[in-house]
N, C-alpha and C. Protein backbone atom coordinates (compact mmCIF):
# COMPACT_ATOMS: atom_id res chain seq x y z
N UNK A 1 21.79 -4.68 -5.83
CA UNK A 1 20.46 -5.28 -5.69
C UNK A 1 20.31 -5.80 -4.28
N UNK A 2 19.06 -5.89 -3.49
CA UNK A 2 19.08 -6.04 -2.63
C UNK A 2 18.34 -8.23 -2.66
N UNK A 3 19.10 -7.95 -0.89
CA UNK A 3 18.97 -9.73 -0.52
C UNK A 3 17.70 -10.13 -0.72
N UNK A 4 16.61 -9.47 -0.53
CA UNK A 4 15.21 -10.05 -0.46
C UNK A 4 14.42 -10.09 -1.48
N UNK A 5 15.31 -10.33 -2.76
CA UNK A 5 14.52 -10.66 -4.14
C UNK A 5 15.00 -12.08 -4.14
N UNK A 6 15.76 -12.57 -3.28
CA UNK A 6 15.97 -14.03 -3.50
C UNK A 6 15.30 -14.98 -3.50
N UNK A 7 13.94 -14.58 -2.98
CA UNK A 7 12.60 -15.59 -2.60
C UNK A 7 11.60 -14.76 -3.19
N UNK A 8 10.56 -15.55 -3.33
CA UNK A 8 8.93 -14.76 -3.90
C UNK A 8 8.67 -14.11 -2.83
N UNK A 9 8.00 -13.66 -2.87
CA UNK A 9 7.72 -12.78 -1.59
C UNK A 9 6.44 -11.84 -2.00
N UNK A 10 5.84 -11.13 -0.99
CA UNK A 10 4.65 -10.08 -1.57
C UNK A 10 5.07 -8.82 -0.42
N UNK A 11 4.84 -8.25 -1.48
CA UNK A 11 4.57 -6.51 -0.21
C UNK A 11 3.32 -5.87 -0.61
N UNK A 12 3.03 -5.22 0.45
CA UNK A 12 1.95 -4.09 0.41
C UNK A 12 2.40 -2.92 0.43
N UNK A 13 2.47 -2.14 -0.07
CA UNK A 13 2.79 -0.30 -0.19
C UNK A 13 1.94 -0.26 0.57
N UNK A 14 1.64 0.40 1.90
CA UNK A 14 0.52 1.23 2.39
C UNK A 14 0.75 2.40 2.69
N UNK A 15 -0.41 3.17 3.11
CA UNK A 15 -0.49 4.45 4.18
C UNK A 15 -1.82 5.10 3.27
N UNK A 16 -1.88 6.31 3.77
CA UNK A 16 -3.42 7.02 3.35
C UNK A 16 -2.50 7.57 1.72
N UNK A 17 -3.92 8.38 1.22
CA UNK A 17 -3.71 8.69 -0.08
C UNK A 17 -2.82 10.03 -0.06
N UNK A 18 -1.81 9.84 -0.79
CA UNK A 18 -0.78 11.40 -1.00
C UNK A 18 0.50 10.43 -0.46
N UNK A 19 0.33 9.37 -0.01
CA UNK A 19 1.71 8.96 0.40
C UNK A 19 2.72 8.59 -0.26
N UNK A 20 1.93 8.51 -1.64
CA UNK A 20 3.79 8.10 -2.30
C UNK A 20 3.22 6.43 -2.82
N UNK A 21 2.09 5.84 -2.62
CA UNK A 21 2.33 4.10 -2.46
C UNK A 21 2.33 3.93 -4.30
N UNK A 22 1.71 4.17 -5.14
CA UNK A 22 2.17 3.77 -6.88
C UNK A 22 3.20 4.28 -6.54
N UNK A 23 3.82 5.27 -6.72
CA UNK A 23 5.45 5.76 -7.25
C UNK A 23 6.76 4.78 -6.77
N UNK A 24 6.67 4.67 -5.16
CA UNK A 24 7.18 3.74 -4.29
C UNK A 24 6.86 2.36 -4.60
N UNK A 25 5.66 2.02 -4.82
CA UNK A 25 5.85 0.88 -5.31
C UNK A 25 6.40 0.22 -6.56
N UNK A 26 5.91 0.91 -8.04
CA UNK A 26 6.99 0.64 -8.76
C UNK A 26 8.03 0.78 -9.50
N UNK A 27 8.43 1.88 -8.45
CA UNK A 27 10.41 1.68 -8.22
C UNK A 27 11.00 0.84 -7.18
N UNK A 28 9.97 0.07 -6.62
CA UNK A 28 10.36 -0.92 -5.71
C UNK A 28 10.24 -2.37 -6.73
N UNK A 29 8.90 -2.17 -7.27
CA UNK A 29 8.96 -3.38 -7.59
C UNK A 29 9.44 -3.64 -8.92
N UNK A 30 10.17 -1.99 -9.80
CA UNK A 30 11.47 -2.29 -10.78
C UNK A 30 12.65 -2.82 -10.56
N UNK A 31 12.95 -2.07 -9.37
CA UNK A 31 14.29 -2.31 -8.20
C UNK A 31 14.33 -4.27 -8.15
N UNK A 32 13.38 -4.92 -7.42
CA UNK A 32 13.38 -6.05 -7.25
C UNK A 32 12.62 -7.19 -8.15
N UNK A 33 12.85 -6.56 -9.38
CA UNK A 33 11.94 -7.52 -10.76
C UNK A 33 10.52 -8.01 -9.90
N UNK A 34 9.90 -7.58 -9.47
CA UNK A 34 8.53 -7.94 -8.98
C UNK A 34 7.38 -7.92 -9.90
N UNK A 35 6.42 -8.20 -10.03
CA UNK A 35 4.91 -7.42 -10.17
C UNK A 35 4.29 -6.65 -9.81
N UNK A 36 4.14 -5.74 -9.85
CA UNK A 36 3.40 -4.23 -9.36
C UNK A 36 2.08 -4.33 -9.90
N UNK A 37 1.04 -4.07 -8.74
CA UNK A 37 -0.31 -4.07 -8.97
C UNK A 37 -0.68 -2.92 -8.10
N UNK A 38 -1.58 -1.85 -9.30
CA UNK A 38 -1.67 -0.46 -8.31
C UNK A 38 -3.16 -1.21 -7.94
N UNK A 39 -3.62 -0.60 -6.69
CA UNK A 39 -4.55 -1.55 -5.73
C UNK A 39 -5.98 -0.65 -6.16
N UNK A 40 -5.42 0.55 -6.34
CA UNK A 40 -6.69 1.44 -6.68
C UNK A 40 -7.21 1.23 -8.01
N UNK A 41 -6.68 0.50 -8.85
CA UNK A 41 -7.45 -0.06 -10.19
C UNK A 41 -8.19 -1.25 -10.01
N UNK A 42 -8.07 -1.91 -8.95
CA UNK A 42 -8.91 -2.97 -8.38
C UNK A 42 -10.05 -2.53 -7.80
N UNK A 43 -10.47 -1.13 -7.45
CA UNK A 43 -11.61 -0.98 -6.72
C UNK A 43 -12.75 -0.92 -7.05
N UNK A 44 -13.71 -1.31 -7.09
CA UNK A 44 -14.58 -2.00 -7.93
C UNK A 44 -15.30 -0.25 -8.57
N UNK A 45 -16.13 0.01 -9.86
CA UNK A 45 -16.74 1.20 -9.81
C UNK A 45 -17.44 1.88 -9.36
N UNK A 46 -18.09 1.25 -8.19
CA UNK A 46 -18.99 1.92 -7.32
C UNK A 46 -18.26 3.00 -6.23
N UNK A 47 -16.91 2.27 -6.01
CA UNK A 47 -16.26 2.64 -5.13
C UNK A 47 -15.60 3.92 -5.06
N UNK A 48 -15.06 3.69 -6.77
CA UNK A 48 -14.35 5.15 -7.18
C UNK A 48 -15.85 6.13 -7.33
N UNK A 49 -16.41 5.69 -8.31
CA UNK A 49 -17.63 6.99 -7.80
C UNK A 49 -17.87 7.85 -6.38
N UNK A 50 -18.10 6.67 -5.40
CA UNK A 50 -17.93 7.40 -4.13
C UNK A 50 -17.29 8.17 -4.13
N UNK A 51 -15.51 7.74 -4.11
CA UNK A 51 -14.86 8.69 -3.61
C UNK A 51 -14.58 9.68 -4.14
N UNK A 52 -14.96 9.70 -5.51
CA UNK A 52 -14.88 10.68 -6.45
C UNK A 52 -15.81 12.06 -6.73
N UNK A 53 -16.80 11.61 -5.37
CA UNK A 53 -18.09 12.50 -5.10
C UNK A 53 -17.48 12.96 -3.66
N UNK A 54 -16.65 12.34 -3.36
CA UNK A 54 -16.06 12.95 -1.89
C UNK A 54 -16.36 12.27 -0.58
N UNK A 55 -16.97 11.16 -1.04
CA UNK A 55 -17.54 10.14 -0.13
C UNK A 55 -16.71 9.22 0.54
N UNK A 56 -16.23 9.10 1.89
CA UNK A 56 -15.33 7.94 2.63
C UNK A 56 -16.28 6.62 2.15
N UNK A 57 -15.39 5.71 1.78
CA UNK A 57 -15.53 4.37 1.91
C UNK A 57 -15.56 3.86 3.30
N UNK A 58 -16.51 2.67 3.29
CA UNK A 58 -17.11 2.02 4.33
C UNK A 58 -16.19 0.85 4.69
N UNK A 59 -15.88 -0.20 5.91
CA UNK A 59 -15.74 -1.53 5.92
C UNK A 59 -16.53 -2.55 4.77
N UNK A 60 -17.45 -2.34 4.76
CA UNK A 60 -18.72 -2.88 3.44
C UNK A 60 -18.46 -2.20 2.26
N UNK A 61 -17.73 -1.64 1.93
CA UNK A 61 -17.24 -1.18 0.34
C UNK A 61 -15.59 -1.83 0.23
N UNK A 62 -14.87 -1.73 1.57
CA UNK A 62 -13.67 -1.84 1.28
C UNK A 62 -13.17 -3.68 1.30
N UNK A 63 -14.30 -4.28 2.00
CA UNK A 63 -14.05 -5.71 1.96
C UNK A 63 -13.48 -6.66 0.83
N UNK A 64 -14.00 -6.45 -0.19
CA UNK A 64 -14.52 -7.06 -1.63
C UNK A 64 -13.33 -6.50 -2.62
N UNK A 65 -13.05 -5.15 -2.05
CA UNK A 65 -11.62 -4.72 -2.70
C UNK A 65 -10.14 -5.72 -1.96
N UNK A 66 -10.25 -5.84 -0.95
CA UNK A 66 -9.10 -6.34 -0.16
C UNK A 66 -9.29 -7.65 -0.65
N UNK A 67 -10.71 -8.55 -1.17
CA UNK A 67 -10.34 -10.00 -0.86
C UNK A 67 -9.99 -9.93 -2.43
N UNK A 68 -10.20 -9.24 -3.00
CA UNK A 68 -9.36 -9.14 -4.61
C UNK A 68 -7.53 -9.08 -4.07
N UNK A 69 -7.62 -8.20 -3.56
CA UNK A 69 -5.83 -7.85 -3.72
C UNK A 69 -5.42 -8.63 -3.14
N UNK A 70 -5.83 -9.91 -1.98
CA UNK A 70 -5.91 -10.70 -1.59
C UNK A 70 -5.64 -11.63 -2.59
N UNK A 71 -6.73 -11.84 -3.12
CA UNK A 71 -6.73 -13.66 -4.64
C UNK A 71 -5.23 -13.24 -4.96
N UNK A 72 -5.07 -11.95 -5.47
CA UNK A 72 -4.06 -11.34 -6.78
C UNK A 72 -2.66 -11.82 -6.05
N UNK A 73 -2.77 -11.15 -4.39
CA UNK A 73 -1.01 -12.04 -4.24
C UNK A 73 -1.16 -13.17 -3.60
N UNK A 74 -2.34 -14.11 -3.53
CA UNK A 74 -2.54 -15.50 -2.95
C UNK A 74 -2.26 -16.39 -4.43
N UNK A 75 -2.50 -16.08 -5.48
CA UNK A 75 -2.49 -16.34 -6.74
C UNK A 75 -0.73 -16.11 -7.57
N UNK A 76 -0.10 -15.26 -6.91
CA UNK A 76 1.13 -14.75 -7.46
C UNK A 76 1.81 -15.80 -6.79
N UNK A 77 1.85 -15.78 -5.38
CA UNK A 77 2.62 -16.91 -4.53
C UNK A 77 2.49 -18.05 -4.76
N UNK A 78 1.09 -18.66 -5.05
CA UNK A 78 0.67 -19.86 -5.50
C UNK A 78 1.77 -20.30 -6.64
N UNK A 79 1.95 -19.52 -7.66
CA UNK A 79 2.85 -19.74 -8.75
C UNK A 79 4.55 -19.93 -8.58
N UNK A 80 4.88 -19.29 -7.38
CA UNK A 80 6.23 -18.65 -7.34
C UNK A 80 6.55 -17.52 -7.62
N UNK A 81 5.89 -16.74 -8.05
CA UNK A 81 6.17 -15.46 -8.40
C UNK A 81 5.90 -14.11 -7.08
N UNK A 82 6.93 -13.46 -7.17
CA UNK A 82 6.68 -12.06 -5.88
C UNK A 82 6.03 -11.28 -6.60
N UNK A 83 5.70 -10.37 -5.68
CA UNK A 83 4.07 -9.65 -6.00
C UNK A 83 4.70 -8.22 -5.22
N UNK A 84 4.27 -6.71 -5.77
CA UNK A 84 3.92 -5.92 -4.45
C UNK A 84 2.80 -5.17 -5.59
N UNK A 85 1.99 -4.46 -4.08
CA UNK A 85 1.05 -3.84 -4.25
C UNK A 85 0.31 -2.88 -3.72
N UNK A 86 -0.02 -1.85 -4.52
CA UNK A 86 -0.13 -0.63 -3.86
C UNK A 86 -2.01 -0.85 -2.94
N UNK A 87 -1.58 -0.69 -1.89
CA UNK A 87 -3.81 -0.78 -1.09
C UNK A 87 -3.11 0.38 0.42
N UNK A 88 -3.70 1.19 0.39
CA UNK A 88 -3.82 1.65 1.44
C UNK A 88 -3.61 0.92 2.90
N UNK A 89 -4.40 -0.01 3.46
CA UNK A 89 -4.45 -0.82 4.43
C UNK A 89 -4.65 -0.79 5.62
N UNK A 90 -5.55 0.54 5.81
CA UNK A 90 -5.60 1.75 6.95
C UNK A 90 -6.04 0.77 8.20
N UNK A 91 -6.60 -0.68 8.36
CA UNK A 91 -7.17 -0.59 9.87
C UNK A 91 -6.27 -1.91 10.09
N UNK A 92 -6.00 -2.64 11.14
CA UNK A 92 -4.96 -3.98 11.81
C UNK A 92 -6.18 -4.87 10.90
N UNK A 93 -7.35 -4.50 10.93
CA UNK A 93 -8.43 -6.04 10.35
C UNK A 93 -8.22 -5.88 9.05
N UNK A 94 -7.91 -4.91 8.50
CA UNK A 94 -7.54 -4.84 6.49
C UNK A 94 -6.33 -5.98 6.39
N UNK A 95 -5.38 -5.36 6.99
CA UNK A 95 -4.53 -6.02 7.05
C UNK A 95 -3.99 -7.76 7.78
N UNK A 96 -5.02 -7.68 8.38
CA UNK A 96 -4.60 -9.30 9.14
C UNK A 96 -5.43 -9.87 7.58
N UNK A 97 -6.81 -9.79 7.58
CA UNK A 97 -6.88 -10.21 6.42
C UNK A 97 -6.27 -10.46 4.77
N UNK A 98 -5.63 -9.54 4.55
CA UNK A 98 -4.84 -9.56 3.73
C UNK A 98 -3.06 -10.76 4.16
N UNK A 99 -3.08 -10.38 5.19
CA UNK A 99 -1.83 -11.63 5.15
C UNK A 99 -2.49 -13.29 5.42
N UNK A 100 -4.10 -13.54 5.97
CA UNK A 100 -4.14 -14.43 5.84
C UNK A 100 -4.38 -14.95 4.66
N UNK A 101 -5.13 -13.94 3.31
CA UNK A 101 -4.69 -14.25 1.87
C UNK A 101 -3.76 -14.79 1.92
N UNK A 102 -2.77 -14.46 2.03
CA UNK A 102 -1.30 -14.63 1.36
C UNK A 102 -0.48 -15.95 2.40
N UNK A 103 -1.27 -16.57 3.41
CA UNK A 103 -1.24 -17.16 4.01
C UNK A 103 0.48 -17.01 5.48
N UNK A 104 0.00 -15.62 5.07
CA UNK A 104 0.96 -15.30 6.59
C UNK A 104 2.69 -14.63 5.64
N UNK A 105 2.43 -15.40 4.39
CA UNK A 105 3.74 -14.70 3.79
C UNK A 105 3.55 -13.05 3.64
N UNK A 106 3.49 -12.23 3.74
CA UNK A 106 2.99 -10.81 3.53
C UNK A 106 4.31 -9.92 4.32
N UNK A 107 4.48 -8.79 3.83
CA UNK A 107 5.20 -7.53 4.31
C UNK A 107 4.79 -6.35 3.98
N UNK A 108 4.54 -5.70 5.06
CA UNK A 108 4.14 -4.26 4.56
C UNK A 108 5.16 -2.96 4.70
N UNK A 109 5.32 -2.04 3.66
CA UNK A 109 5.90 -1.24 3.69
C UNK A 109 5.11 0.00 3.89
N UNK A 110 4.72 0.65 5.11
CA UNK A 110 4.38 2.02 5.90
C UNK A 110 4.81 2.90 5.00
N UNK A 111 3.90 3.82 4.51
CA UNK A 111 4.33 5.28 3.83
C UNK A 111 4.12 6.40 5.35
N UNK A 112 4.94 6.77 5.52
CA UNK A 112 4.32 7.58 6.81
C UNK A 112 4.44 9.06 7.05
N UNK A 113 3.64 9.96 6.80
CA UNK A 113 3.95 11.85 6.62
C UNK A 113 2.81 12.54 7.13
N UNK A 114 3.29 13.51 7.31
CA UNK A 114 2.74 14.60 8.27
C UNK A 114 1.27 14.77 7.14
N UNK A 115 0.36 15.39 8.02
CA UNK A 115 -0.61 15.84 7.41
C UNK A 115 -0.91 16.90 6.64
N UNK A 116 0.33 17.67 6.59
CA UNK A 116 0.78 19.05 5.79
C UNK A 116 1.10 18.52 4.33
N UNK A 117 2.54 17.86 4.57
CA UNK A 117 2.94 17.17 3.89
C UNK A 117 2.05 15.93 2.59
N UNK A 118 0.89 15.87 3.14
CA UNK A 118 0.30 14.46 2.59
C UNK A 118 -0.90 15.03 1.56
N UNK A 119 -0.89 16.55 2.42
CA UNK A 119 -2.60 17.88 1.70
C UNK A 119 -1.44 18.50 0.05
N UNK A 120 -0.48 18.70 0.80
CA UNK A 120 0.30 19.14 -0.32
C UNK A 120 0.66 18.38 -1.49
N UNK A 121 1.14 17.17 -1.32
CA UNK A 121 1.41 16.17 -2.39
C UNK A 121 -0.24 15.86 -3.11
N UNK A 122 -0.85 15.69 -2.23
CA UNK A 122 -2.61 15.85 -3.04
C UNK A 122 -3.08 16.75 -4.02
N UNK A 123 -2.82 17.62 -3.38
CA UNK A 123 -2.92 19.35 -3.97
C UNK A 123 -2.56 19.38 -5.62
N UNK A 124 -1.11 18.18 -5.69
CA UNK A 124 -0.13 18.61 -6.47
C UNK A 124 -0.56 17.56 -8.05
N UNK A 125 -1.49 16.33 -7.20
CA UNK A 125 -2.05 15.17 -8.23
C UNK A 125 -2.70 15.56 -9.50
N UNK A 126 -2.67 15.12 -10.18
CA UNK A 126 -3.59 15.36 -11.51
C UNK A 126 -4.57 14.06 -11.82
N UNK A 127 -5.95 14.22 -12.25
CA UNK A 127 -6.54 12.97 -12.59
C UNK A 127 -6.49 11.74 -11.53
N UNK A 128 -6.78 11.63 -10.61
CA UNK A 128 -6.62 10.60 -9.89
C UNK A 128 -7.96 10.81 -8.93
N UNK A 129 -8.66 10.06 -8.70
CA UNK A 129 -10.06 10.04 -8.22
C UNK A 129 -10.34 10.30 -6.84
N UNK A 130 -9.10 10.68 -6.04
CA UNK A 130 -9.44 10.84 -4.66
C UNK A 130 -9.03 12.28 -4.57
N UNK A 131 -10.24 12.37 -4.41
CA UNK A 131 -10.13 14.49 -4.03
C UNK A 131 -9.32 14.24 -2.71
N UNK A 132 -8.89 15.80 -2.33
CA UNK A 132 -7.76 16.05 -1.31
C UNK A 132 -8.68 15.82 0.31
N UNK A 133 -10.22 16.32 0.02
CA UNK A 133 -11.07 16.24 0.94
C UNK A 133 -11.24 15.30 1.52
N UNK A 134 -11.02 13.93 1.03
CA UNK A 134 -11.00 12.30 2.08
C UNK A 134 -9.56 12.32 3.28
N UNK A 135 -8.59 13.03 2.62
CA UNK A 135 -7.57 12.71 3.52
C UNK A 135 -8.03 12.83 5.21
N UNK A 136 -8.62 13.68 5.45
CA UNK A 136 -9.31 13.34 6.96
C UNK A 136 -9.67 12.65 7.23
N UNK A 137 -10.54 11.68 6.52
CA UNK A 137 -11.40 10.86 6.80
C UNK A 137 -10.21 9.67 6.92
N UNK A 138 -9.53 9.12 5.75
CA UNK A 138 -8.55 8.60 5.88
C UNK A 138 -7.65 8.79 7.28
N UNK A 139 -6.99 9.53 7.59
CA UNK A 139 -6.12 9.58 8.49
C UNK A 139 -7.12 9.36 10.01
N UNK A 140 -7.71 9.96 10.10
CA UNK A 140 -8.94 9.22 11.61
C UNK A 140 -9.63 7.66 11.18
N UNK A 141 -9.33 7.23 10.26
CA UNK A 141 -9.56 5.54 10.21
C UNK A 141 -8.32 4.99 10.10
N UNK A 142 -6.94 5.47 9.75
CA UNK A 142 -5.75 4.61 10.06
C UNK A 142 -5.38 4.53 11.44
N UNK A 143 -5.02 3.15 11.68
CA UNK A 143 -4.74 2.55 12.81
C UNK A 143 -3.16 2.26 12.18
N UNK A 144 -2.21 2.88 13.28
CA UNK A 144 -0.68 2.71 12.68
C UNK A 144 -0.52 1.60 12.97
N UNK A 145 0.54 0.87 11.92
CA UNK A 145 1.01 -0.47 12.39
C UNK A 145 1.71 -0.59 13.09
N UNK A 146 2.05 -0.18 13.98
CA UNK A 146 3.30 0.07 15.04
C UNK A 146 2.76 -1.46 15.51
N UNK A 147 4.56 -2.28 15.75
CA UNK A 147 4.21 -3.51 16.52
C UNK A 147 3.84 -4.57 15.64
N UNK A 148 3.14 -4.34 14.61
CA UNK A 148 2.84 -5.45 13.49
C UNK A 148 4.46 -6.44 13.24
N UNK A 149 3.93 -7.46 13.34
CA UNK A 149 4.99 -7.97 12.46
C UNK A 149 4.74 -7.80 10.95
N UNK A 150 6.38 -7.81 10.26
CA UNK A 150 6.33 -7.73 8.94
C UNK A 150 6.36 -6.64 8.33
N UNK A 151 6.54 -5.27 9.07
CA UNK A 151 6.01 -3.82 8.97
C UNK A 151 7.53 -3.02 9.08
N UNK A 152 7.18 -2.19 8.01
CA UNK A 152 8.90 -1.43 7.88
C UNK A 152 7.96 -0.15 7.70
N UNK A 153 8.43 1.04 8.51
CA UNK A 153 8.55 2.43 8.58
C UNK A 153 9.03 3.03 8.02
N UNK A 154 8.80 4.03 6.80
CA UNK A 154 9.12 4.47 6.47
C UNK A 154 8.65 6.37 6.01
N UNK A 155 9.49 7.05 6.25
CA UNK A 155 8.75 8.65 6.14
C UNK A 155 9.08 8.88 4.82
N UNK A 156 8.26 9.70 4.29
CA UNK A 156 7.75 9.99 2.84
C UNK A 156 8.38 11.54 2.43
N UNK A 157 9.36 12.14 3.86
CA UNK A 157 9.92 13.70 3.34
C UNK A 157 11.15 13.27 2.96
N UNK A 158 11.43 12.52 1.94
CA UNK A 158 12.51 12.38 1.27
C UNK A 158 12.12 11.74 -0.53
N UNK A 159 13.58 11.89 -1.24
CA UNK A 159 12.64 11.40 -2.84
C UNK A 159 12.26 10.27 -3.29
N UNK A 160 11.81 10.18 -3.87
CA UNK A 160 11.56 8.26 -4.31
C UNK A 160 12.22 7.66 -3.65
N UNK A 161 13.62 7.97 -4.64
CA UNK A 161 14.94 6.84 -4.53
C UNK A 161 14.70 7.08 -3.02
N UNK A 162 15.16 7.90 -2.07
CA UNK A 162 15.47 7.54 -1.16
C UNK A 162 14.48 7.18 -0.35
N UNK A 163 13.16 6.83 -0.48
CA UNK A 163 12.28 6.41 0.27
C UNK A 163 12.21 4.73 -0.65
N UNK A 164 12.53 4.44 -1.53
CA UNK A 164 12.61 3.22 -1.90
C UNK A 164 14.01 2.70 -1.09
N UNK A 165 15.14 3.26 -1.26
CA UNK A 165 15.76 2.61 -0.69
C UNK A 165 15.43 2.62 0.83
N UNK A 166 15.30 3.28 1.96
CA UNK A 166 14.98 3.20 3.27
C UNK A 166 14.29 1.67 3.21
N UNK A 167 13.25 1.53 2.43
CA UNK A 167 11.93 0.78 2.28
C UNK A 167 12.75 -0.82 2.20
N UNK A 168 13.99 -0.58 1.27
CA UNK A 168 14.18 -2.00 0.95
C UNK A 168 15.24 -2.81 2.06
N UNK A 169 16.29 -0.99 2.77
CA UNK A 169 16.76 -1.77 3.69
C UNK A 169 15.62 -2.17 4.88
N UNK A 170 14.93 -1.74 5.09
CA UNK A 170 14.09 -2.19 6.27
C UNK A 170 14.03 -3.60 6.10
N UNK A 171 13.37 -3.59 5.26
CA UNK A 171 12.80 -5.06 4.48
C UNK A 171 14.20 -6.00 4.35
N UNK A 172 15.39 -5.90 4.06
CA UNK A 172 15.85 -6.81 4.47
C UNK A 172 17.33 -7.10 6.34
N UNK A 173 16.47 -5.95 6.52
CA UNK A 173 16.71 -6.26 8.41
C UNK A 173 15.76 -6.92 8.73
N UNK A 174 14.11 -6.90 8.29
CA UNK A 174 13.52 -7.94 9.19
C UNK A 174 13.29 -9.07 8.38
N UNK A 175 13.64 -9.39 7.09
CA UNK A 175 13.04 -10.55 6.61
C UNK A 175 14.07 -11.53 6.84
């Protein structure tokens, strides 16, 4: 088991859609007895319609989703309890916001893969509301976290396990 279940703590799974962030997240957050909250069941219904018509989400659609996943691990910490959670987190302002939720306690774990790689795992989804067609749109609105504090790298051409584990040693080299 790893060192950084010793404290509450919250993570974010991010990266664009096809990356792996439900699967990775909870075998991460089985791995470290956490709470797992997939972020895309938080999005309000207007939202999934959009994207479900093939429509990119806006800053003004995506706000109201973040200050939810926001309450959810400002609310988990409040208690003592660790939190992770799957949200995309594509721009530095998604994300500063989201750790000032959490009041600066926050870590994000980077899903990070080629654009071949990310059409293919899409390709491969069943039932899940984001057609393969946003991934463009997605990937020209992510701003990499390179430099963030709190931010572990991780590439997505390897299997779960081993992208959970990469994920957890990161996470406890910088925490």
């Amino acid at each position: 088991m790893s060192d950084i279940s010793k404290a509450p703590l919250a993570i974010i799974i991010m990266g664009v859609s096809g990356s792996g962030k439900s699967s990775v997240g909870e075998k991460m957050a089985a791995r470290l007895d956490l709470h797992f909250v997939e972020g895309d069941a938080l999005h309000p219904a207007a939202n999934v319609e959009k994207m479900s018509k093939g429509i990119p989400l806006t800053d003004e659609d995506r706000w109201p989703w973040l200050d939810l996943i926001g309450q959810q691990i400002a609310a988990s910490l409040a208690k003592g309890e660790a939190i992770a959670v799957s949200c995309s987190a594509l721009k530095r302002t998604y994300r500063e916001r989201l750790r000032a939720a959490a009041g600066g306690h926050l870590y994000f774990v980077y899903l990070d893969g080629s654009k071949e790689l990310l059409t293919e795992r899409m390709g491969e989804r069943r039932g899940h509301f984001m057609p393969a067609s946003l991934l463009e749109s997605q990937l020209q609105t992510l701003e990499v976290p390179t430099g963030e504090p709190g931010v572990v790298t991780v590439g997505i051409d390897d299997t779960v396990d081993g992208i959970v584990e990469a994920a957890l040693m990161g996470l406890d080299a910088i925490r």
